[in-house]
Protein backbone atom coordinates (compact mmCIF):
# COMPACT_ATOMS: atom_id res chain seq x y z
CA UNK A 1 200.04 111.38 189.79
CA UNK A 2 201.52 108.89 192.06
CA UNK A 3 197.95 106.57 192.12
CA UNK A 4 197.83 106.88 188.03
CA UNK A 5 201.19 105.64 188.28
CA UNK A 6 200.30 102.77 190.70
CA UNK A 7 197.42 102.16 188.99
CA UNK A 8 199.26 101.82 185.70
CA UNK A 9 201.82 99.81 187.45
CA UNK A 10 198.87 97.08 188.73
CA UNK A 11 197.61 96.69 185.17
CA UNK A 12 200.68 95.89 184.00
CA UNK A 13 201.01 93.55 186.47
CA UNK A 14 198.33 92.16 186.07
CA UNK A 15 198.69 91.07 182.63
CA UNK A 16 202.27 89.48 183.63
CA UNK A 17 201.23 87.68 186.77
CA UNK A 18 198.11 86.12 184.73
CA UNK A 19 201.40 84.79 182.25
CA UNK A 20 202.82 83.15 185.08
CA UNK A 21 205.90 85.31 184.91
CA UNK A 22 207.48 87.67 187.52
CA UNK A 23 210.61 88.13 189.53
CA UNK A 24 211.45 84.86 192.00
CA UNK A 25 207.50 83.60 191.50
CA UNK A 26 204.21 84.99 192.61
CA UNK A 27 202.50 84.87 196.14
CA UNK A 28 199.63 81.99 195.94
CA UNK A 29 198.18 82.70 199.33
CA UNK A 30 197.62 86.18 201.17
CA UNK A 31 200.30 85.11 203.87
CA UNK A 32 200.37 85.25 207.42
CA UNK A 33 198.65 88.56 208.73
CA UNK A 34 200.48 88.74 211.94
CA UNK A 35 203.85 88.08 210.75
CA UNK A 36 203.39 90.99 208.64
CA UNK A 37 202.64 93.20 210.51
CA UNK A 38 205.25 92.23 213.01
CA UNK A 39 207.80 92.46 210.35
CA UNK A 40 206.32 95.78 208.40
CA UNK A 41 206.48 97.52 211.56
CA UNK A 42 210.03 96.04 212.40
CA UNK A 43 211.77 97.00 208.86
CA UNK A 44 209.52 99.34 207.15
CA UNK A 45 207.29 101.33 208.92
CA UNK A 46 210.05 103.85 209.32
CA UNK A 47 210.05 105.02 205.88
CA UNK A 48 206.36 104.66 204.76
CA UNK A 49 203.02 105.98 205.87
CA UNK A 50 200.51 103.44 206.50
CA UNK A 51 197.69 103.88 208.94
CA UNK A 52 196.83 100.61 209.55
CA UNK A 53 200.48 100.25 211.44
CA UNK A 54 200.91 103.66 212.84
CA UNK A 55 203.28 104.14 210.31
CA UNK A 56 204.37 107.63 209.40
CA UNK A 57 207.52 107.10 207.78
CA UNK A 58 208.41 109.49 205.20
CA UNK A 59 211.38 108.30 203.10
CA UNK A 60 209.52 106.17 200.95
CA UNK A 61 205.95 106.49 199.15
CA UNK A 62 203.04 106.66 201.35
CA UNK A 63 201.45 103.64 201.07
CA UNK A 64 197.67 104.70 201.95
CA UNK A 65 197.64 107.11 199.12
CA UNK A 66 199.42 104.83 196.33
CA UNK A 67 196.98 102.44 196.89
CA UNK A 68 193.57 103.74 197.68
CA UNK A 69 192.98 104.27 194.17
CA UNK A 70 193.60 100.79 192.85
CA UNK A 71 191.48 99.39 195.54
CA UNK A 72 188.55 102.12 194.67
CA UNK A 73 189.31 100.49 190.81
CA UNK A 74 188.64 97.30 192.58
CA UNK A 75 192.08 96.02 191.35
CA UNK A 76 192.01 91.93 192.73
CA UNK A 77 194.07 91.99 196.44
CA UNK A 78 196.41 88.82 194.88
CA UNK A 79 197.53 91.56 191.87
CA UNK A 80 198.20 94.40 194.80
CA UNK A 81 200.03 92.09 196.80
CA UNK A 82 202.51 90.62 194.18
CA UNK A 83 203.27 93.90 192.96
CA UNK A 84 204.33 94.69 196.88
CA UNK A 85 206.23 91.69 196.56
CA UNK A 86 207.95 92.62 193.35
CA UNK A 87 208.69 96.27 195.09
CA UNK A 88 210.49 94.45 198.12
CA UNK A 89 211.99 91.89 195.88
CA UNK A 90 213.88 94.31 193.76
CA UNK A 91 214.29 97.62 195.86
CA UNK A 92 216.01 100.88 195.05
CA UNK A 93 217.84 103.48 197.07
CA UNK A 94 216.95 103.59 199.63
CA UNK A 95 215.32 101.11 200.45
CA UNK A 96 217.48 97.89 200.46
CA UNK A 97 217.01 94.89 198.20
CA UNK A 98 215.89 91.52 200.06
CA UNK A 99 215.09 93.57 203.75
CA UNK A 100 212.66 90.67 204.18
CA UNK A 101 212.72 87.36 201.63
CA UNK A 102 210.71 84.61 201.30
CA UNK A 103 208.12 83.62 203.18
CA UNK A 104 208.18 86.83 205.33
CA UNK A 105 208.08 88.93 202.09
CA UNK A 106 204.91 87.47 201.02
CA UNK A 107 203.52 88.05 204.63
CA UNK A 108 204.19 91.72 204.29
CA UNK A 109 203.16 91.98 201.06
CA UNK A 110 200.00 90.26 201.81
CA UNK A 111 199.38 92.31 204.88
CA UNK A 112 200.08 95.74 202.97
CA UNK A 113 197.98 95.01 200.37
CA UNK A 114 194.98 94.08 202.62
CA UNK A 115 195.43 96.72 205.28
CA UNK A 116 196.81 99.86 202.73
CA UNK A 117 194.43 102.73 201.66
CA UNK A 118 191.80 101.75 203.93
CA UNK A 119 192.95 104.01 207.19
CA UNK A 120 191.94 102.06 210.47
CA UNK A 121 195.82 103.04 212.41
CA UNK A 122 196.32 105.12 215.74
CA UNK A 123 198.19 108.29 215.96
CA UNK A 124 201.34 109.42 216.64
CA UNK A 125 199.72 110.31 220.17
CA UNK A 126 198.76 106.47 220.78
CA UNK A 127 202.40 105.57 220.97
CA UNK A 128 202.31 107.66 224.54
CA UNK A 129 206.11 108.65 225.31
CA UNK A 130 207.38 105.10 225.94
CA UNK A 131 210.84 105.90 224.25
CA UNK A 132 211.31 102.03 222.72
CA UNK A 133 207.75 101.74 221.55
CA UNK A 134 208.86 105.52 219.26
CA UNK A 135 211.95 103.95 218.46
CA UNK A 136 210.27 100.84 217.33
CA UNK A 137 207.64 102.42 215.24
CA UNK A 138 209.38 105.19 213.68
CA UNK A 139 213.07 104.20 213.63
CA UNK A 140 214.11 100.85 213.54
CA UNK A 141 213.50 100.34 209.91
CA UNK A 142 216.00 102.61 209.35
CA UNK A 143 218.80 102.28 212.17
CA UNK A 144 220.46 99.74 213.91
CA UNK A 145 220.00 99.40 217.77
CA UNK A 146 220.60 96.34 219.94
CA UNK A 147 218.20 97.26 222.46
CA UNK A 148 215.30 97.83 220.32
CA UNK A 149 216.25 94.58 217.90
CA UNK A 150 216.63 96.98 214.95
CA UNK A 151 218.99 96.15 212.31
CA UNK A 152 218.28 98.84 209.38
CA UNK A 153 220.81 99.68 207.46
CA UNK A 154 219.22 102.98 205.71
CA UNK A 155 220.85 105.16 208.83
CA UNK A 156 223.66 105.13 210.96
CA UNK A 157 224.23 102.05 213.00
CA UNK A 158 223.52 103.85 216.42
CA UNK A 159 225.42 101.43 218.47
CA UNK A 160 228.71 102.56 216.87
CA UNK A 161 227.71 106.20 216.75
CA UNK A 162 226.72 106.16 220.37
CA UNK A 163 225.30 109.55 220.14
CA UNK A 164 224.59 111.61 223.31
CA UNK A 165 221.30 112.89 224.68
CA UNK A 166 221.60 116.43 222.78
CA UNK A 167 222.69 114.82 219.44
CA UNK A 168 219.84 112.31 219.59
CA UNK A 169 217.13 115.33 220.56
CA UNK A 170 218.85 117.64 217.59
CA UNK A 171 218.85 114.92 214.92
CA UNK A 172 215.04 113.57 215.92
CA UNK A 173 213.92 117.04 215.65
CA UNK A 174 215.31 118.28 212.50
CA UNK A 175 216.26 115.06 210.64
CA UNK A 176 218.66 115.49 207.86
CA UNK A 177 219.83 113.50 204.33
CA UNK A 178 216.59 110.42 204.07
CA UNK A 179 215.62 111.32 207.79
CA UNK A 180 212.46 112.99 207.94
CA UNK A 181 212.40 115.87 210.55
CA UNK A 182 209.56 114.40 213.45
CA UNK A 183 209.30 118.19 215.07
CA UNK A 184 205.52 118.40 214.55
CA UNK A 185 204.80 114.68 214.04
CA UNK A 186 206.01 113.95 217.54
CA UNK A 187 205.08 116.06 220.87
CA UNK A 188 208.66 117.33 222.33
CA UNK A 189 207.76 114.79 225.12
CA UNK A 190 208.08 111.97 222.35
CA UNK A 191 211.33 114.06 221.11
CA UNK A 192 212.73 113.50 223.98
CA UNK A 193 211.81 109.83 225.21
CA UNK A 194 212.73 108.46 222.03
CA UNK A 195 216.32 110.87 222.05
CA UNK A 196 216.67 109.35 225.97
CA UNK A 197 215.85 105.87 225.10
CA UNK A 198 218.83 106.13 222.38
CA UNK A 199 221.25 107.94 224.48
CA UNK A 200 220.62 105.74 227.18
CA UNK A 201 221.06 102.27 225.67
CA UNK A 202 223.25 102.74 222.29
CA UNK A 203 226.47 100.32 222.16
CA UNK A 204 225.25 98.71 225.27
């Protein structure tokens, strides 16, 4: 359902980028790869599952699946991409409106739309149980942390909340509200390197 829906979604767009119209003006070039990825993994990988990014986020639509059906339809990259764009331009709950703008949104929404639906990522596994690195991939969209650059706002700002080793372990494990639950994503070794890393360096 959710690929008919993408796909339906692209030919719309299709017909309205090929007018010239859209919402703050369509990408002309496919962006800068590495800046995308930088920044996808930074702000969104959190909340979506893409491969390509190690990305198992589950807040938001998977990104793998809502696109590997366009791309199978052969839908042009430049149509997949501007329809990213449009999705980051003009966000809903939760994900916020604007997380990146200009230049950088095009970047991600060029490197989504070359890199989604076509698998290629590590594993949860690859990300070893270097506590940072977790907190990077899996978190920092979503949560604000000094020591791991985050800024996401979808979360609690973990520098105020300042939560203890326990909490951190609890929450990781079960998740709760948008959080997704990582008991069975993560090994309890991750659990806890990524609850230590937290407890350890929040408000500091």
């Amino acid at each position: 359902m959710r690929r008919a829906l993408v796909g339906a979604l692209l030919a719309a767009a299709a017909l309205v980028l090929a007018a010239g119209c859209g919402t703050g003006g369509k990408a002309t070039s496919a962006g800068d790869q590495t800046n995308g990825k930088r920044l996808f993994t930074a702000k969104c990988a959190g909340c979506h599952v893409l491969a390509a990014a190690s990305a198992q986020g589950t807040v938001g639509p998977n990104l793998d699946d809502a696109f590997a059906g366009p791309k199978s339809e052969k839908f042009k990259q430049s149509t997949i991409q501007n329809v990213v764009l449009d999705q980051i331009r003009e966000a809903s709950k939760p994900m916020p409106a604007n997380l990146v703008k200009g230049q950088d949104a095009i970047d991600v929404a060029g490197y989504v739309a070359t890199v989604a639906g076509q698998g290629g990522g590590g594993t949860p596994a690859d990300l070893g149980t270097d506590g940072k690195k977790i907190f990077s991939t899996d978190c920092s969209s979503c949560h604000t942390l000094k020591a791991a650059a985050a800024s996401g706002t979808i979360g609690p700002n973990l520098d105020q909340l300042k939560p203890s080793f326990p909490v951190a372990q609890h929450q990781v494990e079960v998740g709760g509200g948008v959080m997704p639950a990582f008991k069975g994503k993560l090994s309890q070794a991750q659990i806890d390197a990524v609850a230590k890393f937290v407890a350890d360096n929040a408000g500091k």
